[in-house]
Protein backbone atom coordinates (compact mmCIF):
# COMPACT_ATOMS: atom_id res chain seq x y z
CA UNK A 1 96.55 86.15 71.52
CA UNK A 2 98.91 88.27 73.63
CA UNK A 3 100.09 91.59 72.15
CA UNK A 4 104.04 92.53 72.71
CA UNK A 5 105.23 95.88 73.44
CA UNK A 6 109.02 96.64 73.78
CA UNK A 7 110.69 99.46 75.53
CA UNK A 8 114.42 100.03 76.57
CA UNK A 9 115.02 102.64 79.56
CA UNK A 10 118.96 103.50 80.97
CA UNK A 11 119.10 104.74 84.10
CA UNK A 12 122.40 105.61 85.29
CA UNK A 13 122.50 106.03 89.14
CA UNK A 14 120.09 106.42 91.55
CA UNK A 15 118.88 109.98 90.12
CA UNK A 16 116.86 108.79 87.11
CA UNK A 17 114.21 107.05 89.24
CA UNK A 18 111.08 108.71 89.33
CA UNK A 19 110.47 107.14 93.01
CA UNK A 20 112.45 106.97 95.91
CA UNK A 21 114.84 104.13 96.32
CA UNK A 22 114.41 101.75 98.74
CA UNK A 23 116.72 101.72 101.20
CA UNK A 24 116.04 98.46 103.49
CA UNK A 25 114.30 95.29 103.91
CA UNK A 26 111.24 97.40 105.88
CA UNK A 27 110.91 99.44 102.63
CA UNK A 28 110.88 96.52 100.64
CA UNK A 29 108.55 95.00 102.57
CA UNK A 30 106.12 97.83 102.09
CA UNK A 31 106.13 97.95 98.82
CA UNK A 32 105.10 94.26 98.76
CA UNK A 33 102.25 95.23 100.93
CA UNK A 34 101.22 97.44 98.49
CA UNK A 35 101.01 94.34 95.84
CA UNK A 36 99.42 91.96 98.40
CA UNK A 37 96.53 94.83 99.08
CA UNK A 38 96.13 95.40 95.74
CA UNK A 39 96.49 91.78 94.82
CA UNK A 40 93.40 90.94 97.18
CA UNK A 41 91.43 93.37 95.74
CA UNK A 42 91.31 92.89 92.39
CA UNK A 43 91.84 88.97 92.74
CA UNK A 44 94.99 88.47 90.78
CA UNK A 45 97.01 85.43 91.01
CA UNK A 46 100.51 87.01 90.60
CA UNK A 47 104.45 84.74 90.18
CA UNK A 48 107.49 85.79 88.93
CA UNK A 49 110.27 83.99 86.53
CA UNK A 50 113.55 84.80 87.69
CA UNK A 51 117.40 84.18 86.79
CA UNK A 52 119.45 86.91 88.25
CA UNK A 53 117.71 87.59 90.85
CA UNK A 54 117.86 83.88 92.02
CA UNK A 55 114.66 83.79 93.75
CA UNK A 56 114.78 87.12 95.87
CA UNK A 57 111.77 88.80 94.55
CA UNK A 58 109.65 85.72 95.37
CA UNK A 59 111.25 85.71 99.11
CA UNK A 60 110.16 89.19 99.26
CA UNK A 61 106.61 88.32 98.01
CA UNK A 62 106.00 85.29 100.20
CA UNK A 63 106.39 87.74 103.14
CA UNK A 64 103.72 89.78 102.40
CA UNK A 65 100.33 89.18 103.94
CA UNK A 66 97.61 86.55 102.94
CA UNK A 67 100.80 85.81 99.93
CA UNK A 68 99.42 82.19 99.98
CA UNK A 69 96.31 83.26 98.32
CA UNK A 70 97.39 85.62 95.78
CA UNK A 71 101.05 84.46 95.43
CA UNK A 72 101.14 81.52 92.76
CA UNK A 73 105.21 80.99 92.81
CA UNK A 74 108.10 81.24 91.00
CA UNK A 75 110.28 79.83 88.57
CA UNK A 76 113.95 80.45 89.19
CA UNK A 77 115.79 79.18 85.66
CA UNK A 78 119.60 80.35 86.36
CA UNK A 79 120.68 78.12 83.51
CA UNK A 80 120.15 79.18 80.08
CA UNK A 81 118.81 75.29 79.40
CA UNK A 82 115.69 75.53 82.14
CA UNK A 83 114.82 78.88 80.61
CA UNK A 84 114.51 77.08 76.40
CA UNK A 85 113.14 73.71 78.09
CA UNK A 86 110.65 75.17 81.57
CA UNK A 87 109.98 78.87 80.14
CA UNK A 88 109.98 78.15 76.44
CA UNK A 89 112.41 80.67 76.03
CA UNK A 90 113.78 81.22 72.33
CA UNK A 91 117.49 79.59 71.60
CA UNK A 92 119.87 82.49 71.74
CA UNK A 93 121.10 85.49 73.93
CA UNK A 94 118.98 85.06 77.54
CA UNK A 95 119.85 88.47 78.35
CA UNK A 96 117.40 90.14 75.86
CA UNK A 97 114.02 91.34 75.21
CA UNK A 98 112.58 88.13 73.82
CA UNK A 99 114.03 85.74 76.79
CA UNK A 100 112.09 88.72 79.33
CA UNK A 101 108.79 88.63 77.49
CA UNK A 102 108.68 84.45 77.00
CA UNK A 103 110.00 84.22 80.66
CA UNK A 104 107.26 85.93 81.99
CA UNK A 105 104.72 84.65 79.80
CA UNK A 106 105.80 80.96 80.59
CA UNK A 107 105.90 82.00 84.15
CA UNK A 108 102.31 83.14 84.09
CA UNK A 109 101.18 80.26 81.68
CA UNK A 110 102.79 77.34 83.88
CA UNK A 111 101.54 78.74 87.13
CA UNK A 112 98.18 79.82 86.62
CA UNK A 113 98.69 83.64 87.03
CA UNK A 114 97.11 86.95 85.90
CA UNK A 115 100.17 88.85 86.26
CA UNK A 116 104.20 87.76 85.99
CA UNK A 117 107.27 89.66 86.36
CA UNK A 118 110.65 87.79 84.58
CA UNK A 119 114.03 89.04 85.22
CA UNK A 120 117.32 88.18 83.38
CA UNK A 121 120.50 90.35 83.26
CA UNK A 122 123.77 90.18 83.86
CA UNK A 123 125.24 91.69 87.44
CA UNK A 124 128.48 92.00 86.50
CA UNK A 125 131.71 92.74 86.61
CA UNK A 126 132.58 90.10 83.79
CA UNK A 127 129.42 89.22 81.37
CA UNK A 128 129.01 85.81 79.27
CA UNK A 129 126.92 87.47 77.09
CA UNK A 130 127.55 90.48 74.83
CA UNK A 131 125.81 93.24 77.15
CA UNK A 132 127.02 95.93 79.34
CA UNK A 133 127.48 94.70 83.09
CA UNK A 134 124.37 95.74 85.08
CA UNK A 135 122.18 95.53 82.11
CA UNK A 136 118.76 93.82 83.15
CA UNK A 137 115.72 93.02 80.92
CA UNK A 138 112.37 92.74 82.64
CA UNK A 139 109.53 90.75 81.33
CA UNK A 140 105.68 91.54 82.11
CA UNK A 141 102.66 89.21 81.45
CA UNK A 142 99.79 90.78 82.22
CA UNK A 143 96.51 89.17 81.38
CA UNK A 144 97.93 88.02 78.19
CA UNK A 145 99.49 91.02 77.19
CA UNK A 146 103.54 91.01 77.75
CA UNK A 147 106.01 93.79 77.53
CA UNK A 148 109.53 94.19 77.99
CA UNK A 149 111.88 96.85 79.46
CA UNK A 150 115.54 97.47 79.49
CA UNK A 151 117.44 99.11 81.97
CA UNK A 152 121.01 99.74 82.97
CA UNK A 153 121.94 99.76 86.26
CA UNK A 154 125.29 101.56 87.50
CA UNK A 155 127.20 99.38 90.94
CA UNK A 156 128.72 96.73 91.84
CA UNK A 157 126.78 93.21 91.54
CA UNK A 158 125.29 93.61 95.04
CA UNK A 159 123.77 97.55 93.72
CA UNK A 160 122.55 95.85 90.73
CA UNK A 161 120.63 92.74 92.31
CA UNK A 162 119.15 95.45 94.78
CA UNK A 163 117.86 97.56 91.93
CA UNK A 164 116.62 94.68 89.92
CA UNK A 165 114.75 92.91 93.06
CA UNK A 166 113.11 96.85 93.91
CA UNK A 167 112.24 97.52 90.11
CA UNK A 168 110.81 94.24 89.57
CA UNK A 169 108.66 95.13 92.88
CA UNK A 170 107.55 98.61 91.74
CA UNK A 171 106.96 97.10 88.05
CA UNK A 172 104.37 94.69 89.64
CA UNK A 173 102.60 96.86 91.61
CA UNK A 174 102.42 99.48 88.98
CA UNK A 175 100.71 96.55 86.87
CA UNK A 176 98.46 95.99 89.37
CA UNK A 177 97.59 99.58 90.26
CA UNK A 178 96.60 100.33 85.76
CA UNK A 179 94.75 97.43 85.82
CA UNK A 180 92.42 98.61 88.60
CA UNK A 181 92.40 101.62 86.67
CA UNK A 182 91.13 99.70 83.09
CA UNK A 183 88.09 98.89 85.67
C-alpha cells in the first residue's frame, strides 16, 4: 500500500535554493556520483519517468560509475497518451501532482526499482496546459511510498530544463541519503 504525501514549493530565482546551483556538466556529474555511491551502498535499484526533461536526467545517471548495476532506466513519456497507457497516469491535466506521483510510481513499478524520480512541467514561454510557464511537478517513489512537489522555476526554457534536470538530481540523492538514515 503506498502512502501519498503532497507538497508545493515556489522558488523564484536562483536565491531560494538551499544548495548551491550547479553550474556545469562537472557539477552535475558530481552530484550523480553522489547517487551512484550511495546507490551501491545501500543496494537500491534507482530509474526515473520523465517528460520535460526528455531523457536528460537518465543521460546524466548513466554516466555515473558502476550505473549499470544500480541504474534500472527510464521511461521518457513526452506525450500525454504514453503517460495514461505506459505510466498509468490518471486522464486529465499531466502537469499536476497526481500525473508526478503515478509517473514515478509506474516508473518504479515497470522497472523493478526501489527509488524513482518523475518529472512533468511545462518550460515555457507558451503552455498547453493551464499552469504558469516554468512550473514543474516532481514525482518520488520511494519504496512504495510516493510524494509530490511543486516548484516554479523563473528563465527561459533552457533555465528551466537546467533547474528541473539539477532538482530532480538533488531530490534523488536526498532520497537516498534519509533512507540510509531510516537504517
Amino acid at each position: 500500500m503506498s502512502q501519498h504525501a503532497g507538497n508545493e514549493e515556489l522558488i523564484e530565482g536562483e536565491a531560494a535554493e538551499p544548495e548551491q546551483r550547479v553550474d556545469t556538466d562537472e557539477d552535475l556529474a558530481e552530484l550523480c556520483s553522489e547517487i551512484a555511491e550511495l546507490a551501491l551502498e545501500r543496494d537500491l535499484r534507482i530509474a526515473t519517468a520523465e517528460s520535460l526533461t526528455a531523457g536528460n536526467i537518465a543521460a546524466n545517471l548513466g554516466r555515473a560509475s558502476s550505473s549499470g548495476t544500480w541504474f534500472r532506466g527510464s521511461i521518457v513519456a513526452y506525450a500525454s497518451e504514453v503517460k495514461y497507457s505506459l505510466l498509468q497516469v490518471p486522464r486529465g491535466p499531466v502537469v499536476s501532482e497526481e500525473a508526478a506521483t503515478a509517473m514515478a510510481s509506474g516508473a518504479a513499478s515497470a522497472l523493478g526499482a526501489d527509488l524513482a524520480v518523475a518529472v512533468t512541467g511545462e518550460a515555457g514561454p507558451e503552455t498547453n496546459e493551464d499552469v504558469e510557464p516554468g512550473t514543474v511537478w516532481f514525482g518520488i517513489a520511494d519504496h512504495g511510498t510516493t510524494s509530490a512537489e511543486r516548484v516554479i522555476f523563473e528563465g527561459d526554457p533552457k533555465d528551466v530544463l537546467a533547474a528541473t534536470i539539477e532538482r530532480a538530481l538533488r531530490l534523488l540523492r536526498d532520497h537516498a541519503r534519509s533512507g540510509a538514515q531510516r537504517e
